[in-house]
Protein backbone atom coordinates (compact mmCIF):
# COMPACT_ATOMS: atom_id res chain seq x y z
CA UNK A 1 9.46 -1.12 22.02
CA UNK A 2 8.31 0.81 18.73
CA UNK A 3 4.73 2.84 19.10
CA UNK A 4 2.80 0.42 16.72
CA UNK A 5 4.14 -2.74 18.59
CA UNK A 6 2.90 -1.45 22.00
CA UNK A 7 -0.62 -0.32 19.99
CA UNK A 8 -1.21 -4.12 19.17
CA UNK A 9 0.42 -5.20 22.26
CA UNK A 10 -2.55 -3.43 24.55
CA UNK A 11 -5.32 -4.18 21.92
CA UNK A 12 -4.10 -7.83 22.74
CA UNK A 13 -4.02 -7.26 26.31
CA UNK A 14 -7.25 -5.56 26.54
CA UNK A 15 -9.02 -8.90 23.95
CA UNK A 16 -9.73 -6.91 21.57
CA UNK A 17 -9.15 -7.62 17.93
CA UNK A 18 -8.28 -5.36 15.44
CA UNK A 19 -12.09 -5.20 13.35
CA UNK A 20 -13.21 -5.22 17.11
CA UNK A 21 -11.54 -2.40 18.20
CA UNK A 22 -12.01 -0.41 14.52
CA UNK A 23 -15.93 -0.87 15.19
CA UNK A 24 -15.16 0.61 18.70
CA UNK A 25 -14.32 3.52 16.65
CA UNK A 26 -16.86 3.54 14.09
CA UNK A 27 -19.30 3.82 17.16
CA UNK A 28 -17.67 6.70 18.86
CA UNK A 29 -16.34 8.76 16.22
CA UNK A 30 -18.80 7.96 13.41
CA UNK A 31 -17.56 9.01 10.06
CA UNK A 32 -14.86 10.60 11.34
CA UNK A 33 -13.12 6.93 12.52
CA UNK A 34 -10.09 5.81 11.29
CA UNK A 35 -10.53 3.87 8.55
CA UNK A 36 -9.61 -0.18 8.73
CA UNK A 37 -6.79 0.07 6.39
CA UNK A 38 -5.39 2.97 8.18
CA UNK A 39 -5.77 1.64 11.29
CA UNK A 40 -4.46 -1.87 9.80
CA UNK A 41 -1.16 0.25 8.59
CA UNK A 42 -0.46 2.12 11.80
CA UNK A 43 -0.39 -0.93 13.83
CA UNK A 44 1.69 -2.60 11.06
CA UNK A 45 4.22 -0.28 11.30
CA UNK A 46 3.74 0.80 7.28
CA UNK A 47 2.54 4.21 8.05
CA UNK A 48 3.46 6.83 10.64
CA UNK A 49 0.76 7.88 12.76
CA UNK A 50 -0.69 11.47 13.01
CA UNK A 51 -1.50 12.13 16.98
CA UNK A 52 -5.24 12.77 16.10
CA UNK A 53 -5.04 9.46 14.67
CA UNK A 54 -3.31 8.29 17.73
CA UNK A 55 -5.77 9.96 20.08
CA UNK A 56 -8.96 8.11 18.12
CA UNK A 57 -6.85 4.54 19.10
CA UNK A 58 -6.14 5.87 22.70
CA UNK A 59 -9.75 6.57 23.25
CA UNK A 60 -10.75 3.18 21.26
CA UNK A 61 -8.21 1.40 23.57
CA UNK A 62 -9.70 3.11 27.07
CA UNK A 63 -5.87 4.88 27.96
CA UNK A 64 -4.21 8.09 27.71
CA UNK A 65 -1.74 9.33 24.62
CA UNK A 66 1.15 9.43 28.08
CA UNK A 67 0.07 5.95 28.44
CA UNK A 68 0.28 4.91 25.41
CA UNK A 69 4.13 6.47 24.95
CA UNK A 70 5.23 5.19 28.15
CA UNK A 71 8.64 2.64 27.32
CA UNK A 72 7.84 3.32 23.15
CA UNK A 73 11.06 4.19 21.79
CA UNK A 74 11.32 7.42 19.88
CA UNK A 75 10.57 6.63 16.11
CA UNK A 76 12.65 8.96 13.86
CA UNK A 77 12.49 8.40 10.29
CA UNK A 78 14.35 10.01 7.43
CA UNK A 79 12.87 12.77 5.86
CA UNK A 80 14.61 11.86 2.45
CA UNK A 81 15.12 8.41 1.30
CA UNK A 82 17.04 8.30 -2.24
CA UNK A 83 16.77 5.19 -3.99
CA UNK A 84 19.65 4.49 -6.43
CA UNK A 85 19.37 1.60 -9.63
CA UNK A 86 22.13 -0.07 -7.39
CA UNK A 87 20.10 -0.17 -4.16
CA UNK A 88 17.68 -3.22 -5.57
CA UNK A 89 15.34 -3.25 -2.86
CA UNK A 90 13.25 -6.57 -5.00
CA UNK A 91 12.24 -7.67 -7.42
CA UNK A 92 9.39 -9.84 -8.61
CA UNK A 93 8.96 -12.25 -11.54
CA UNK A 94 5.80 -12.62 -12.99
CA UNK A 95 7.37 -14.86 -15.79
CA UNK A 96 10.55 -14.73 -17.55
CA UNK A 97 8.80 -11.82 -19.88
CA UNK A 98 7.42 -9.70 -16.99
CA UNK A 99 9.38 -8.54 -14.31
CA UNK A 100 8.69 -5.81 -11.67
CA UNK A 101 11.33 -4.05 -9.75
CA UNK A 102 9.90 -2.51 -6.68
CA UNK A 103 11.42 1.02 -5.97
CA UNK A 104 9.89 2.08 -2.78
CA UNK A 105 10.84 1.09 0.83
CA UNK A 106 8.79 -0.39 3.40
CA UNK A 107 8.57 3.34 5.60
CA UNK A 108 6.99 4.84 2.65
CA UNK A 109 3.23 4.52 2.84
CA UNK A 110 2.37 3.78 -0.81
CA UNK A 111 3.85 0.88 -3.13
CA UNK A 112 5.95 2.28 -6.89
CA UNK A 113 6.66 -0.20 -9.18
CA UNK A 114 8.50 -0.36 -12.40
CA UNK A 115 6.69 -2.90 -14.69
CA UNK A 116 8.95 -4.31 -17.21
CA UNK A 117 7.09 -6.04 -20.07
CA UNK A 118 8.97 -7.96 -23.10
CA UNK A 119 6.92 -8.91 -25.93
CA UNK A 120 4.51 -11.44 -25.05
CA UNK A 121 4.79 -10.73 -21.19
CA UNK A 122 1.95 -10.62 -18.94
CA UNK A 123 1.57 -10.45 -15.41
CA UNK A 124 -1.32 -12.49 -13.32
CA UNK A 125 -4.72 -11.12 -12.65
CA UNK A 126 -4.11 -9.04 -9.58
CA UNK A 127 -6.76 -7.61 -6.84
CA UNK A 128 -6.92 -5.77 -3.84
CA UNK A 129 -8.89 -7.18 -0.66
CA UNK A 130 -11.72 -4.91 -0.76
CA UNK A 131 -12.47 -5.72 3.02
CA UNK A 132 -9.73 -4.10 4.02
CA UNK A 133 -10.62 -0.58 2.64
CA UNK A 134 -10.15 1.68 -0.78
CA UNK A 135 -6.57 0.87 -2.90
CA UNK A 136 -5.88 2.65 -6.18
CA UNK A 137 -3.31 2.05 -8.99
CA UNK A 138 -1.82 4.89 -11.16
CA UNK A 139 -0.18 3.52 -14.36
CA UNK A 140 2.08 5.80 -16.37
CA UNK A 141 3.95 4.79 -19.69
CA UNK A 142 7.50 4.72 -19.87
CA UNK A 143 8.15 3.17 -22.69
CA UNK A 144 6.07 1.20 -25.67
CA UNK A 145 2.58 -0.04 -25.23
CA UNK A 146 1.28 -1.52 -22.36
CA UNK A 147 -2.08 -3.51 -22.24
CA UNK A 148 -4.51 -2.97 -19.13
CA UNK A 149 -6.89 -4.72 -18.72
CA UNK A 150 -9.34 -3.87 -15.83
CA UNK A 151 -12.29 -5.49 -15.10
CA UNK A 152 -12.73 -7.11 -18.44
CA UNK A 153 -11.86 -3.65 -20.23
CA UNK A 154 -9.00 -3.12 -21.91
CA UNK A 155 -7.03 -0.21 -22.08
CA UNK A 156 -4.12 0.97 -24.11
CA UNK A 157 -1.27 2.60 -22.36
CA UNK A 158 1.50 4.52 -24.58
CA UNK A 159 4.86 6.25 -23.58
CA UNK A 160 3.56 9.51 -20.97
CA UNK A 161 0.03 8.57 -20.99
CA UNK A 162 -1.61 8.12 -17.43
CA UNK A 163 -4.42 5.65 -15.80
CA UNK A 164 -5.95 5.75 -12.70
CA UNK A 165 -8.45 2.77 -11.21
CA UNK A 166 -9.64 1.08 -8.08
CA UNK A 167 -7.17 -1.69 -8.14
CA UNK A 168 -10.04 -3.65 -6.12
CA UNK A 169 -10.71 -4.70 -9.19
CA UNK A 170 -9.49 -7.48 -11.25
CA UNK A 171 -6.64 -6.46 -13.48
CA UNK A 172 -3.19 -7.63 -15.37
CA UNK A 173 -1.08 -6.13 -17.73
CA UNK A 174 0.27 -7.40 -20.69
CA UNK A 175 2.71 -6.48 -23.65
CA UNK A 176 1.11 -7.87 -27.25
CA UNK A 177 3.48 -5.51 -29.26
CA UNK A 178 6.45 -6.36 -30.66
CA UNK A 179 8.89 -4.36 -28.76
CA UNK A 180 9.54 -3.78 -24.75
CA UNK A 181 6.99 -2.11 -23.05
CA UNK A 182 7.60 -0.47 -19.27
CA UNK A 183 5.78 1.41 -17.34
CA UNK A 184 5.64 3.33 -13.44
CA UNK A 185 2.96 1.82 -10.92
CA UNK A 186 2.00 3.69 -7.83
CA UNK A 187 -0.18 2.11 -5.75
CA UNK A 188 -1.71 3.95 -2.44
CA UNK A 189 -2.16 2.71 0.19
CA UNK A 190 0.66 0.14 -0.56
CA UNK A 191 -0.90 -3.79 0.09
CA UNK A 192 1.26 -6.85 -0.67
């Protein structure tokens, strides 16, 4: 059994549910509690856990860090992961003009993206649950001119300019030039 399984295993056990236990640590560690989406993550599997980040769940769930590890299996991950143009991990079709090839794999804990954009392509209106914590989207410009549009603004994106936003808010991208417009998307932490 893998770390994060037994975490929601004993959360189950114990009747807890996940919001539940997260206020459980809101009220004994104050601001210092793991936030929801971390917490959300770690129990996920997307994200490693840090052992004061396991200690806060240990204490949230009433048992010890040995308790916890008893029967886990030992997680080792890669250190490295190289991702080669061959190694399509997916992809995902907004529309025949707007394509996005995702280039990160599900052990890394933030989402890359590279937005492909023909002429006329635009992607849908796109927004992070806010509930479940703080995401953010960094845009950088590959290649033509990319529309973004964020929270009714728009903003134009050329080849190695940069943008940064709370992709809690609404947003879509769009290519109104004439030629093909691509771009890099990282989004932390990574959300589906």
């Amino acid at each position: 059994m893998k770390l994060y399984e037994k975490i929601r295993k004993i959360r189950k056990e114990k009747k807890l549910s996940m919001v539940g236990l997260h206020n459980r640590l809101k009220e004994i560690f104050g601001n210092k509690a793991l936030r929801y989406n971390t917490l959300y993550r770690i129990e996920k599997g997307l994200r490693d856990a840090r052992v004061s980040s396991l200690l806060q769940i240990c204490t949230g769930l009433g048992i010890s860090l040995k308790e916890l590890k008893e029967g886990t299996d030992e997680e080792t991950s890669n250190l490295v992961d190289i991702i080669s143009k061959r190694d399509k991990i997916a992809q995902y079709v907004y529309s025949p003009k707007a394509k996005a090839e995702l280039l990160t794999t599900e052990k890394q804990p933030f989402l890359s993206l590279r937005l492909v954009l023909e002429p006329g392509g635009k992607t849908n209106i796109e927004q992070d649950p806010l509930e479940l914590g703080r995401f953010e989207k960094w845009v950088y410009g590959l290649r033509g001119k990319t529309t973004c549009t964020i929270a009714n603004t728009k903003y134009v994106l050329k080849k190695d300019d940069a943008l940064c936003f709370e992709s809690t808010l609404p947003h879509y991208f769009e290519n109104n030039t004439p030629k093909r417009a691509v771009c890099l998307i990282i989004q932390n932490p990574k959300h589906l």
